[in-house]
Protein backbone atom coordinates (compact mmCIF):
# COMPACT_ATOMS: atom_id res chain seq x y z
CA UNK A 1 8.23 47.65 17.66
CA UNK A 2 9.48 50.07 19.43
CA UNK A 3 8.93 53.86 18.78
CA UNK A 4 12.33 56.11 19.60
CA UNK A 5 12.43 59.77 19.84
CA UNK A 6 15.45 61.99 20.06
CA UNK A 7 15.44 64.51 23.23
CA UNK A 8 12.43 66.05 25.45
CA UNK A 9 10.65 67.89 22.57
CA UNK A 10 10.08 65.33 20.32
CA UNK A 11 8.71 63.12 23.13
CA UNK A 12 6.08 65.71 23.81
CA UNK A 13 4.82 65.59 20.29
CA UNK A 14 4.06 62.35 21.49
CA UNK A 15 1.12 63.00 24.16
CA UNK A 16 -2.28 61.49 23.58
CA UNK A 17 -0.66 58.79 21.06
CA UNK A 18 -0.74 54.76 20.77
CA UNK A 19 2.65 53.33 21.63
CA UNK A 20 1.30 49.84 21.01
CA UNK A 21 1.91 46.99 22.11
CA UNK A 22 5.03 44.95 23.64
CA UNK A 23 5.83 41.13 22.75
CA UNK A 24 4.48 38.43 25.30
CA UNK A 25 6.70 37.30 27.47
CA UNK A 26 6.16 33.95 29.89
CA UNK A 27 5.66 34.16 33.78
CA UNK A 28 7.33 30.59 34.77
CA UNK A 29 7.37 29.38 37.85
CA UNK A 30 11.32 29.99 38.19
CA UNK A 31 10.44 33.73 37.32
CA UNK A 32 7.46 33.24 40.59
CA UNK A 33 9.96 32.04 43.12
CA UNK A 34 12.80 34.12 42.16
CA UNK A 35 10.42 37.44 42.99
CA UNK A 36 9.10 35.52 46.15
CA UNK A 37 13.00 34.76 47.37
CA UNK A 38 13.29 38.86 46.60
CA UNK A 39 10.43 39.95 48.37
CA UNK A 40 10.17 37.34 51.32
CA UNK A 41 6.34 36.68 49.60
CA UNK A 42 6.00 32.80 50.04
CA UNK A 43 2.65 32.20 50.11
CA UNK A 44 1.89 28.98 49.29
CA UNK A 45 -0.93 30.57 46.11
CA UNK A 46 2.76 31.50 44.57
CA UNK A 47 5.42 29.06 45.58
CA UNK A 48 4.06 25.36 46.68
CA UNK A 49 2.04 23.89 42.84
CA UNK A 50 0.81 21.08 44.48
CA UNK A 51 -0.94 23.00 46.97
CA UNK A 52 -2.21 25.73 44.63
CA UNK A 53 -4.00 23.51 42.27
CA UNK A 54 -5.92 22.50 44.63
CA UNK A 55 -6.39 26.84 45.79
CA UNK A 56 -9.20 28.76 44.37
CA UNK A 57 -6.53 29.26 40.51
CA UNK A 58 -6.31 25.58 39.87
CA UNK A 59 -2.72 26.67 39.48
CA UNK A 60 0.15 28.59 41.05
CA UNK A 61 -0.13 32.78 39.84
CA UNK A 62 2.20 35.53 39.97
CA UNK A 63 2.24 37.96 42.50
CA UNK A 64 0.52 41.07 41.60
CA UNK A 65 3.45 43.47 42.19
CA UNK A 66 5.53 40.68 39.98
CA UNK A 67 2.98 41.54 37.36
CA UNK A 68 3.38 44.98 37.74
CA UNK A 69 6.92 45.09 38.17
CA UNK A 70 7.42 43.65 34.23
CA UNK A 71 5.94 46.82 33.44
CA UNK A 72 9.13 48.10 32.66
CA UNK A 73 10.50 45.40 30.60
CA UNK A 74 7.68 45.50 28.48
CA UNK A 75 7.41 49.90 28.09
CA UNK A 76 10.96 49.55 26.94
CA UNK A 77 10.05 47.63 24.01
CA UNK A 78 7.53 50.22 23.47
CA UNK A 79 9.22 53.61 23.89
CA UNK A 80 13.07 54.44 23.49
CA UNK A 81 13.58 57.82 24.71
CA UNK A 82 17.18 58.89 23.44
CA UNK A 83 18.60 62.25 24.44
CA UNK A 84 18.66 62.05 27.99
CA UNK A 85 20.59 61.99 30.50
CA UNK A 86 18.56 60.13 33.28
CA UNK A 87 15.49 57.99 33.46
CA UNK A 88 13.54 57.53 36.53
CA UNK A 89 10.48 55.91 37.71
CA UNK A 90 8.37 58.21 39.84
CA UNK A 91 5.62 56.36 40.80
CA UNK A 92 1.79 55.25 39.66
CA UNK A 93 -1.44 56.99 40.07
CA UNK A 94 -3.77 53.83 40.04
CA UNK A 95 -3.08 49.88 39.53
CA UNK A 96 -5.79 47.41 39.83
CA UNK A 97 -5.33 43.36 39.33
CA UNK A 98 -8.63 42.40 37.28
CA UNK A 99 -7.00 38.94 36.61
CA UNK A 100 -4.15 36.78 38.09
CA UNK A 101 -1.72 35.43 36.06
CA UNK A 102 -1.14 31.65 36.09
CA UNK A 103 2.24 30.25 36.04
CA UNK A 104 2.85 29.20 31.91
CA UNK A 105 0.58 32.19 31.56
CA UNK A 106 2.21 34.85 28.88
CA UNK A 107 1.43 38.72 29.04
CA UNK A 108 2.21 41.39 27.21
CA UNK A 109 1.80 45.50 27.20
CA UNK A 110 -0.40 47.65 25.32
CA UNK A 111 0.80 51.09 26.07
CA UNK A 112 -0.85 54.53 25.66
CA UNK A 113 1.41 58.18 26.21
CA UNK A 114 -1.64 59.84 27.96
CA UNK A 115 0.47 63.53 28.79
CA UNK A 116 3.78 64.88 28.73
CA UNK A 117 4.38 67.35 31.26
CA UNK A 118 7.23 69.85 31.61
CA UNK A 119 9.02 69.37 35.18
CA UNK A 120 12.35 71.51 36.15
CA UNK A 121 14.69 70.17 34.26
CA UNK A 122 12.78 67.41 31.80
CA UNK A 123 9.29 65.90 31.31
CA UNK A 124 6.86 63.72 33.24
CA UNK A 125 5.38 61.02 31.12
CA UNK A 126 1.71 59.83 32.26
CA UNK A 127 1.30 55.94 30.63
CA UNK A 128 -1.61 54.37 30.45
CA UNK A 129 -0.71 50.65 30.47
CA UNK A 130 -2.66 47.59 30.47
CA UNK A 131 -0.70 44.29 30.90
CA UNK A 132 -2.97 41.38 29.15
CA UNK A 133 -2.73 37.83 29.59
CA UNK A 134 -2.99 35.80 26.18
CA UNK A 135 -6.33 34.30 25.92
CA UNK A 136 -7.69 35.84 28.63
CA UNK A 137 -11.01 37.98 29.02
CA UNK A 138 -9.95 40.20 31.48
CA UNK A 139 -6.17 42.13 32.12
CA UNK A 140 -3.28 41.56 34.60
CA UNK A 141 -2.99 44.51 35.44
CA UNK A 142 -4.38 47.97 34.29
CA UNK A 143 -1.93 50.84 35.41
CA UNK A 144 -1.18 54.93 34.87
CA UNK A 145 2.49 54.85 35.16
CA UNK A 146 4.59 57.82 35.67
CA UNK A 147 8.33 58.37 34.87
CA UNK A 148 10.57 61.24 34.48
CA UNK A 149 13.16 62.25 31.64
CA UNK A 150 16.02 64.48 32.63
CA UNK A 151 18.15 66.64 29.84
């Protein structure tokens, strides 16, 4: 469920809260080689099953910047930020990859507003995100995101 605030100063009323947590979504194989045809990243651990179940996964996994990059997809279902005029990633402050994902594998977002910081002209979110895989004992991913919301 998503959480929706109208315009920069109702967002900061937001810092230091929960923003919960997104719906799981699958990583197929289909979504794997469509990010490797993107990127130019074939490696067989990704692309060739037959050779991966054999690898060190028993199974083909996701890259780790595919993981990362369904961050966003999964904060939007988390955060609706209405108001503004422009939305814009800026960039990350730390991402590790406890876990690979294995293709079938589903993940979701569990999403924390950690500051909101006035920048000219709008507000830098810091999100603490951690991207879990369903049944697993470790995350995908554990992130600080940072984006930027212009009036």
């Amino acid at each position: 469920m998503s959480i929706t605030v109208n315009g920069l100063d109702e967002l900061k009323k937001l810092a230091g809260s929960d923003l919960g947590t997104s719906e799981w979504i699958e990583v197929t194989q289909e979504r794997i080689d469509t990010f490797a045809d993107a990127t130019g990243d074939h490696q067989w651990i990704h692309v060739d099953p037959e050779k991966a179940a054999a690898g060190p996964f028993g199974a083909p996994i996701a890259h780790g910047y595919l993981t990362l990059s369904l961050f966003i997809p999964l904060f939007t279902e988390l955060l609706d930020v209405q108001g503004v005029t422009t939305k814009v990633n800026y960039g990350l402050n730390k991402v590790r990859f406890p876990s690979p994902v294995k293709v079938g594998s589903r993940i979701r977002l569990v999403g924390r507003l950690a500051e909101v910081d006035e920048v000219p002209g709008g507000a830098q979110i810091t999100v603490d995100g951690t991207i879990e895989i369903e049944d697993g004992t470790k995350p995908a991913a554990v992130l600080q995101s940072l984006s930027r919301f212009y009036a």
